[in-house]
N, C-alpha and C. Protein backbone atom coordinates (compact mmCIF):
# COMPACT_ATOMS: atom_id res chain seq x y z
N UNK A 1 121.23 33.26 90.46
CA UNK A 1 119.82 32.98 90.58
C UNK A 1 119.65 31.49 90.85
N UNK A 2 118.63 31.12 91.63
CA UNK A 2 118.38 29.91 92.18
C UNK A 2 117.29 29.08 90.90
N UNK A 3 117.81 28.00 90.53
CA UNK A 3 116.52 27.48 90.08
C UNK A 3 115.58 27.23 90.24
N UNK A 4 115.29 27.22 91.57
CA UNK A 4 113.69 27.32 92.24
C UNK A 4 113.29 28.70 91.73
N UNK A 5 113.98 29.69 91.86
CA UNK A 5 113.62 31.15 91.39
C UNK A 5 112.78 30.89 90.04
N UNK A 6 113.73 30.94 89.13
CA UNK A 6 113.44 30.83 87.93
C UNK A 6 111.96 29.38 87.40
N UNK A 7 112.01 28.40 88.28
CA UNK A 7 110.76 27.42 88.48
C UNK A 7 109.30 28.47 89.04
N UNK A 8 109.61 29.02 89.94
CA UNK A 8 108.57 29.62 90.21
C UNK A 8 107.65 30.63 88.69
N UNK A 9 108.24 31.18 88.08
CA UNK A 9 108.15 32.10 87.08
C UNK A 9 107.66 30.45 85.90
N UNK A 10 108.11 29.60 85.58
CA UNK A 10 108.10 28.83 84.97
C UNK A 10 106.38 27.78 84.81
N UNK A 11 106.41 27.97 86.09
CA UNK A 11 105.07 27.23 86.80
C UNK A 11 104.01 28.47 86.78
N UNK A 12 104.12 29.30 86.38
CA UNK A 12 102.85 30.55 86.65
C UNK A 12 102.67 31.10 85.44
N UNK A 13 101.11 31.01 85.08
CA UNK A 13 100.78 31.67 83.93
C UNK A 13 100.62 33.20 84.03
N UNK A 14 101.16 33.84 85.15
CA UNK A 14 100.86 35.59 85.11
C UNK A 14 102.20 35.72 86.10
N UNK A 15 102.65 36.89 85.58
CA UNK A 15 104.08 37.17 86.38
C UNK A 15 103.62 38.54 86.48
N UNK A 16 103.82 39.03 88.05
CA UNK A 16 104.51 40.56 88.56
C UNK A 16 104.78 41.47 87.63
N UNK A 17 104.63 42.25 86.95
CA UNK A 17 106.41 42.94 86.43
C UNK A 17 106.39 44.14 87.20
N UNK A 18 107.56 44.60 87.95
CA UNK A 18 107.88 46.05 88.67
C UNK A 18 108.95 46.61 87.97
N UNK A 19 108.04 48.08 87.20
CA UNK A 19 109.08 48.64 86.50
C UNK A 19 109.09 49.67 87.49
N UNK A 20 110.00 51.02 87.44
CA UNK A 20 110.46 51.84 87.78
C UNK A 20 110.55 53.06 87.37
N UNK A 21 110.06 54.37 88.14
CA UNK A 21 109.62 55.39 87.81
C UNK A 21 110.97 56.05 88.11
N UNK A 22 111.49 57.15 87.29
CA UNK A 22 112.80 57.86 87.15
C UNK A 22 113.41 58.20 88.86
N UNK A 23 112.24 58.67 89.90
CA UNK A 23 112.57 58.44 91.04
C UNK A 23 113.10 57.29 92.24
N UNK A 24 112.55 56.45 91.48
CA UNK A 24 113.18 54.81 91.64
C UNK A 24 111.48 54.18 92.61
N UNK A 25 110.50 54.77 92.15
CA UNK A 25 108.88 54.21 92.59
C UNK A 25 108.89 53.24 91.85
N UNK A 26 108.48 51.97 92.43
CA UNK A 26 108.19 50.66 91.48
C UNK A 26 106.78 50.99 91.64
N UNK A 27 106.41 50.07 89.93
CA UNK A 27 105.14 50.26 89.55
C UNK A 27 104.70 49.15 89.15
N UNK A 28 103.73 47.85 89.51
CA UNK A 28 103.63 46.54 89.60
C UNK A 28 102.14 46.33 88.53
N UNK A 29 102.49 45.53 87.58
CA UNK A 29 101.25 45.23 86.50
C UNK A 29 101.15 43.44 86.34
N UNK A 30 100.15 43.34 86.52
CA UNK A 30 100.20 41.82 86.23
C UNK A 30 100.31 41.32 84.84
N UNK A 31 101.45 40.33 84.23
CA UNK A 31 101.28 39.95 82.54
C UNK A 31 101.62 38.86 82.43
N UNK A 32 101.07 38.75 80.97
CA UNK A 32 100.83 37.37 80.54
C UNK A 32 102.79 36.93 79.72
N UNK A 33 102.89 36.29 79.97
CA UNK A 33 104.92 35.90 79.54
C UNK A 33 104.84 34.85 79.22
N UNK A 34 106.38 34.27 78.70
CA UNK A 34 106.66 33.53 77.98
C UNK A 34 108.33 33.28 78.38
N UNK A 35 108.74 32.10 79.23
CA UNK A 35 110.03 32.18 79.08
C UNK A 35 110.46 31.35 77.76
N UNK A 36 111.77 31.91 77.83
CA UNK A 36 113.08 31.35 76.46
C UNK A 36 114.36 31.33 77.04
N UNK A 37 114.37 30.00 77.91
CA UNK A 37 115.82 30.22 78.47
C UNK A 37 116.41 31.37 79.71
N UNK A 38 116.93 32.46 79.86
CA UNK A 38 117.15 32.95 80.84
C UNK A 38 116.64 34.10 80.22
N UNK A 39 115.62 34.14 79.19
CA UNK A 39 114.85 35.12 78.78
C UNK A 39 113.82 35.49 79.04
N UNK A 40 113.03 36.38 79.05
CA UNK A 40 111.12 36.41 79.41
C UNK A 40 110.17 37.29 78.40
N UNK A 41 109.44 37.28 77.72
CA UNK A 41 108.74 37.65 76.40
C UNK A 41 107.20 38.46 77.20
N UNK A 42 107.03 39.34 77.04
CA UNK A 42 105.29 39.98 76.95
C UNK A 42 105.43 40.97 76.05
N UNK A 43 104.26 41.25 76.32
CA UNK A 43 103.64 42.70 75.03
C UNK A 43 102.77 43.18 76.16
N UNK A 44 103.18 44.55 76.15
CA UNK A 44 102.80 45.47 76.58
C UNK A 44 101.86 46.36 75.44
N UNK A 45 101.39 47.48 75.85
CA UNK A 45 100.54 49.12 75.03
C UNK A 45 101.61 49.76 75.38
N UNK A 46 101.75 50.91 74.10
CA UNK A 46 103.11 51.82 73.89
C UNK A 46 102.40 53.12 74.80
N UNK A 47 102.89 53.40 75.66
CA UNK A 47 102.77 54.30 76.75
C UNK A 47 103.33 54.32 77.95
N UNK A 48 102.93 54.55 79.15
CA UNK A 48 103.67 55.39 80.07
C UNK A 48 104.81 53.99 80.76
N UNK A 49 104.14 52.53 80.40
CA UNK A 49 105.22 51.57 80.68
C UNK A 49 106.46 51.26 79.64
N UNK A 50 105.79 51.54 78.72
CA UNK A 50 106.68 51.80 77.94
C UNK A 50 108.13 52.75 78.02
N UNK A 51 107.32 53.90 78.16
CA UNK A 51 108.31 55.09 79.15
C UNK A 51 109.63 54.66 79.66
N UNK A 52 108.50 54.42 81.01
CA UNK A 52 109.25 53.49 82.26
C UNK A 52 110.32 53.03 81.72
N UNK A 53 110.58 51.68 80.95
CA UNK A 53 111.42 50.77 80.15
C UNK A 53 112.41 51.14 79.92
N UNK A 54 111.93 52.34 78.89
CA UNK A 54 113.47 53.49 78.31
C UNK A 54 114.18 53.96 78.58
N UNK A 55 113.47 54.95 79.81
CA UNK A 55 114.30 55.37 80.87
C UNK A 55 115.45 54.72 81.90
N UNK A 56 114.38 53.59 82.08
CA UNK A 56 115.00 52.70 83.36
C UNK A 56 114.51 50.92 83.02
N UNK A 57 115.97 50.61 82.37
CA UNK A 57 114.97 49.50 81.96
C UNK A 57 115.13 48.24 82.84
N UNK A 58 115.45 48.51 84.32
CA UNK A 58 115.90 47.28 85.31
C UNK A 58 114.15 47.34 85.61
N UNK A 59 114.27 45.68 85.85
CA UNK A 59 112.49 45.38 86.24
C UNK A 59 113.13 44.51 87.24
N UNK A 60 111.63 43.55 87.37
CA UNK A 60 111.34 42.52 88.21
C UNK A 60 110.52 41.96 88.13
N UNK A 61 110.49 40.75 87.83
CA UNK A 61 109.69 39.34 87.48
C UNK A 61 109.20 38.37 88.82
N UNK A 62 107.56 38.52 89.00
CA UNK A 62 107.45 37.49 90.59
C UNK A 62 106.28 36.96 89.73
N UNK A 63 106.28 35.55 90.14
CA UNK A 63 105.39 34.64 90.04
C UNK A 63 103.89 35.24 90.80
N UNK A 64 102.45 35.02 89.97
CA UNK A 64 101.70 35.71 90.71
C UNK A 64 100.25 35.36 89.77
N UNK A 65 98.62 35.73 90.23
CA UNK A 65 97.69 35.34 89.49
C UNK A 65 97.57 36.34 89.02
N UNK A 66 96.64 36.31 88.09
CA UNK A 66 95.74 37.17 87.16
C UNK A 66 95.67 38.73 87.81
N UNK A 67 95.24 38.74 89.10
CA UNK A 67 95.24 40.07 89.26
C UNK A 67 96.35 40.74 90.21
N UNK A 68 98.07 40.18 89.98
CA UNK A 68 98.77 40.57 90.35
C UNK A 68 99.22 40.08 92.04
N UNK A 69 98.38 39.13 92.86
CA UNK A 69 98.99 38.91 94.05
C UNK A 69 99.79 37.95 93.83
N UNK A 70 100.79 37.69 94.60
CA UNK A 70 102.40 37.26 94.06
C UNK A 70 101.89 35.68 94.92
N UNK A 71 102.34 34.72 93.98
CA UNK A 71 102.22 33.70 95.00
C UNK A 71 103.01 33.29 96.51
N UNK A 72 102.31 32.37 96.47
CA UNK A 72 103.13 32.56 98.61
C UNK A 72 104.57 31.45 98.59
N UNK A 73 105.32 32.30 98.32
CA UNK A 73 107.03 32.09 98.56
C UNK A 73 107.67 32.23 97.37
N UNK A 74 106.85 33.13 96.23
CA UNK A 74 107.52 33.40 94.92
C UNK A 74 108.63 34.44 95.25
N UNK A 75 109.61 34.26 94.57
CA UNK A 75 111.27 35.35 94.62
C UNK A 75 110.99 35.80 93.21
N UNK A 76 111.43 37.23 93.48
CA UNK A 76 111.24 38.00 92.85
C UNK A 76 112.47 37.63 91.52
N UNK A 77 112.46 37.93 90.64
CA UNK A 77 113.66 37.83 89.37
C UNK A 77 113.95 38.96 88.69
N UNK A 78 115.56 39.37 89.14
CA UNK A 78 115.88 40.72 88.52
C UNK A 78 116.23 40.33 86.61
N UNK A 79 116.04 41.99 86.06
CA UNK A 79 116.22 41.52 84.53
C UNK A 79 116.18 42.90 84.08
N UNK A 80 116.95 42.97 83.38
CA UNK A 80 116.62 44.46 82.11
C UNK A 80 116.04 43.91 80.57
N UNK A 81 114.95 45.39 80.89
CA UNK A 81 114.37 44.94 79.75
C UNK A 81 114.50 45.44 78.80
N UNK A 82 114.40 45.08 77.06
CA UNK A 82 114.87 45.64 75.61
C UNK A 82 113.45 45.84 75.11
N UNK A 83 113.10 46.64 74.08
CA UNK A 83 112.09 46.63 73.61
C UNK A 83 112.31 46.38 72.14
N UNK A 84 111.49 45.46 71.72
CA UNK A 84 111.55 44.84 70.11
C UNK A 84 111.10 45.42 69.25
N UNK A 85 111.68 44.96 67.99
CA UNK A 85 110.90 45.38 66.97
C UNK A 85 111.23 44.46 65.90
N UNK A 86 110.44 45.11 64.80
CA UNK A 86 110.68 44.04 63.52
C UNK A 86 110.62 42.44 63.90
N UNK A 87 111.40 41.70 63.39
CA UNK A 87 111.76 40.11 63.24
C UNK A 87 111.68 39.83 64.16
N UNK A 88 112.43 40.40 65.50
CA UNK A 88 112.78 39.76 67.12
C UNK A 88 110.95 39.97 67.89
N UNK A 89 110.16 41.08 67.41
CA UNK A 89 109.52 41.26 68.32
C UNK A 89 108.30 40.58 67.66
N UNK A 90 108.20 39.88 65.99
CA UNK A 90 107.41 38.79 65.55
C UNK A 90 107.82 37.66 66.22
N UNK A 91 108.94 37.41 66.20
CA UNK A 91 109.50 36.08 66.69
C UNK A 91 108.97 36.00 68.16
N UNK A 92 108.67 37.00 68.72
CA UNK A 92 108.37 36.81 70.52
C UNK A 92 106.67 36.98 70.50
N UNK A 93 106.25 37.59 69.67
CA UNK A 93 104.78 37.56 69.70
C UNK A 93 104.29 35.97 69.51
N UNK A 94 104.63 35.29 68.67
CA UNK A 94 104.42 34.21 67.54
C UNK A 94 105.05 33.43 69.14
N UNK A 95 105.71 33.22 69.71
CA UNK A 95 105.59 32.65 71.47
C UNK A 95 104.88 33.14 72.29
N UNK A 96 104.75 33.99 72.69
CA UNK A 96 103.76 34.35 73.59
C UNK A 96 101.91 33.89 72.69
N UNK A 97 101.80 33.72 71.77
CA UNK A 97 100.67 32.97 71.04
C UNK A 97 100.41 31.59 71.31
N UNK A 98 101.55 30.60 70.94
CA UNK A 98 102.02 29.24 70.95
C UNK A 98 101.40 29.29 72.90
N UNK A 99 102.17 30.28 73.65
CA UNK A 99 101.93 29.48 75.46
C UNK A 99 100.14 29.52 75.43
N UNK A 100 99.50 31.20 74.97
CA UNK A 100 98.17 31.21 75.92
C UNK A 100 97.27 31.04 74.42
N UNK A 101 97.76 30.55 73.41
CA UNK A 101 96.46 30.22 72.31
C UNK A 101 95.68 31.13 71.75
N UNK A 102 94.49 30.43 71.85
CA UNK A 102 93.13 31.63 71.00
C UNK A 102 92.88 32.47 72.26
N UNK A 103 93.24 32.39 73.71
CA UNK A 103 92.97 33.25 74.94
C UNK A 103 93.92 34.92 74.41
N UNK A 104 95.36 34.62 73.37
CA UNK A 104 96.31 35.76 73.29
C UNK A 104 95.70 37.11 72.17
N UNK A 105 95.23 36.85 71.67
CA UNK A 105 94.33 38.02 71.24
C UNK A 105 92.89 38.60 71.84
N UNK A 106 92.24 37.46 71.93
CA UNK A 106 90.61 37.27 72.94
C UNK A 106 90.87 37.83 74.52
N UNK A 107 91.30 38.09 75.10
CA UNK A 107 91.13 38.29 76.48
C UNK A 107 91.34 39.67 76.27
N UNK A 108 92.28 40.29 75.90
CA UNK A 108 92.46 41.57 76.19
C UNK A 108 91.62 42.39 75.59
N UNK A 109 90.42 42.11 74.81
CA UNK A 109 89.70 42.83 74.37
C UNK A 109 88.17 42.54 75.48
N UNK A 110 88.23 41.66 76.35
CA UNK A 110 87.08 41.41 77.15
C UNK A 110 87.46 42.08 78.90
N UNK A 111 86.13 43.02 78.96
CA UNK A 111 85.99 43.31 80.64
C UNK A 111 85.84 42.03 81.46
N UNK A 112 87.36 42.22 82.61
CA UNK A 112 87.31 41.48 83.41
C UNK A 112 87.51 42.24 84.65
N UNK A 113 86.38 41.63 85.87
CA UNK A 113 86.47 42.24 87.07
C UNK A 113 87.67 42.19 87.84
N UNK A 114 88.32 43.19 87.90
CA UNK A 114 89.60 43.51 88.55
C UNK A 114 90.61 43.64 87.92
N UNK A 115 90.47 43.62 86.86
CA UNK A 115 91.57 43.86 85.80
C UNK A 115 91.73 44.78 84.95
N UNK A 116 92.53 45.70 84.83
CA UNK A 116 92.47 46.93 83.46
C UNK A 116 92.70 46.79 82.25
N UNK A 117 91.72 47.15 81.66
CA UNK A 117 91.75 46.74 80.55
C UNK A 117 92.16 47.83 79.36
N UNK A 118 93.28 47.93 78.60
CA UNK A 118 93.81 48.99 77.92
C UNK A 118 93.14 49.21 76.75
N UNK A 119 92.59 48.43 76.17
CA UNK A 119 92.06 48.28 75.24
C UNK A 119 90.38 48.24 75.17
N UNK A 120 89.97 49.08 75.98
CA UNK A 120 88.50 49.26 76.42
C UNK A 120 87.97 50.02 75.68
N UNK A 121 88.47 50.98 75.09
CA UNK A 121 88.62 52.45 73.99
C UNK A 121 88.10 52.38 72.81
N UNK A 122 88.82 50.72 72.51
CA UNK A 122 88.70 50.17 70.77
C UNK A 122 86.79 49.95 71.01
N UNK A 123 86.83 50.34 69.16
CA UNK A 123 85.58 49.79 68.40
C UNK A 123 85.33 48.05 68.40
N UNK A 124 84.27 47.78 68.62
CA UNK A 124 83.80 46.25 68.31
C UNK A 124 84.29 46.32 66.69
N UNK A 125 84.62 46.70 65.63
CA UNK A 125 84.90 46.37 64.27
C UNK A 125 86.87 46.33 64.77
N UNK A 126 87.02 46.68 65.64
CA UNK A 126 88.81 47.08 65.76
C UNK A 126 88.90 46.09 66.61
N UNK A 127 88.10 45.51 67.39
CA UNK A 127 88.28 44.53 68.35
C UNK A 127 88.55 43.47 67.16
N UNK A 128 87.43 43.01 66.78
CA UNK A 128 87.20 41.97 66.24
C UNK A 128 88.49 41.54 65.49
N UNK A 129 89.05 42.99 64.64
CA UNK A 129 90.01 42.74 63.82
C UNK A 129 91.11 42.17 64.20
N UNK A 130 91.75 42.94 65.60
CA UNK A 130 92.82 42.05 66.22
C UNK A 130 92.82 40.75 67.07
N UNK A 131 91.44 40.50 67.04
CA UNK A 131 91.34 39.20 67.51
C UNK A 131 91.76 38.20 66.52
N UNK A 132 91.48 38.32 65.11
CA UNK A 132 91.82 37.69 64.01
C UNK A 132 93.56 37.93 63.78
N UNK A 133 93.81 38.95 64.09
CA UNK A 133 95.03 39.61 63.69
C UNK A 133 96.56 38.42 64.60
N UNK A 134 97.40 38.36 63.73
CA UNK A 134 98.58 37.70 64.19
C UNK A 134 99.93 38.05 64.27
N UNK A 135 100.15 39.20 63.80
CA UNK A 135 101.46 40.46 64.06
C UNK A 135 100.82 40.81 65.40
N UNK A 136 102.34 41.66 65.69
CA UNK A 136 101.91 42.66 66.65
C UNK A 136 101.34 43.48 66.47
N UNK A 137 100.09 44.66 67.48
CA UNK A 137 99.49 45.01 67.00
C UNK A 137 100.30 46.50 67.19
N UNK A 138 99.78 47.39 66.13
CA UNK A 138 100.26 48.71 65.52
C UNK A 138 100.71 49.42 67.24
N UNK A 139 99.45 49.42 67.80
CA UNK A 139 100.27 50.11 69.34
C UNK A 139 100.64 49.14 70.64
N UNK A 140 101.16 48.20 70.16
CA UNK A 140 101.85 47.59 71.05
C UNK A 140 102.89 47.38 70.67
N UNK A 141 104.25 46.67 72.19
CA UNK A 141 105.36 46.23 71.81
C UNK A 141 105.54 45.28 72.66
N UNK A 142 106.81 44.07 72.23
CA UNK A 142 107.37 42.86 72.76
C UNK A 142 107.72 43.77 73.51
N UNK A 143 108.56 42.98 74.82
CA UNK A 143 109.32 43.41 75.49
C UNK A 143 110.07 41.73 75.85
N UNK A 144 111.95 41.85 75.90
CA UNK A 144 112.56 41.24 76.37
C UNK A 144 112.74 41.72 77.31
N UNK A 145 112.59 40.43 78.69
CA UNK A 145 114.13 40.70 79.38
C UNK A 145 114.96 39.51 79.60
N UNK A 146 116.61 40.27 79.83
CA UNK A 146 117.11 39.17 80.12
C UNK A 146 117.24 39.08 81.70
N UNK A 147 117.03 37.58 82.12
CA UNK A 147 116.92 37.28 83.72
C UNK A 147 118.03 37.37 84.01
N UNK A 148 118.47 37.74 85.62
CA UNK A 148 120.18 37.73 86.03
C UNK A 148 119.74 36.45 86.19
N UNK A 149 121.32 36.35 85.95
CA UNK A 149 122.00 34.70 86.36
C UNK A 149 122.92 34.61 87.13
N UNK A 150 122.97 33.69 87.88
CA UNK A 150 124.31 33.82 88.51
C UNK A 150 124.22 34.58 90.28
């Protein structure tokens, strides 16, 4: 991997991710990350990306905005991804907090035009709560990956 590669991902507050459907269909979501070295940190909702993961857990990491268009000359970054729990997946929440602040609980509970919002479902008393809230939340998970190198 080129270090410009890995700069690109470094310099962008929303990365690509293309996971992979058992047929080998990539499926492209825009998220909020956190690198750690030749590592990369988000939280996902436990469902069908989730899936994805288990099954097939080779992704792909591209530098890109808010609503997923990839910036102009971002390289894509191969990586398999692990899914956390316990200690490892506090320890990656508690970073992904530290990069986007009071925005890492607050945004995902607010309608934004062009963006899906998973959490549209919840009660204003359930909102509120995980906005306060600093674990992971009950239906979500970290997700590692590690970046190829080399």
């Amino acid at each position: 991997m080129h270090t410009n590669t890995l700069d690109d991902l470094r310099n962008a507050r929303f990365a690509l991710l293309t996971t992979f459907r058992r047929d080998g269909t990539g499926v492209d979501t825009p998220i909020w990350f956190t690198l750690d070295g030749d590592q990369a940190l988000f939280r996902t909702k436990v469902g069908p990306k989730t899936r994805r993961l288990a099954a097939r857990p080779d992704v792909l990491l591209t530098a890109c905005d808010y609503r997923g268009r990839i910036r102009a000359g971002a390289t894509p970054v191969a990586g398999r991804a692990t899914l956390l729990a316990g200690a490892e997946a506090e320890d990656g929440n508690r970073m992904l907090h530290r990069r986007y602040g009071w925005q890492w609980n607050v945004v995902p509970m607010l309608k934004i035009p062009g963006v899906t919002n998973v959490h549209r479902e919840l009660g204003i008393a359930e909102k509120l709560r995980r906005v306060r809230h600093r674990a992971v939340w009950p239906d979500s998970v970290i997700v590692r990956v590690d970046l190829s190198v080399g």
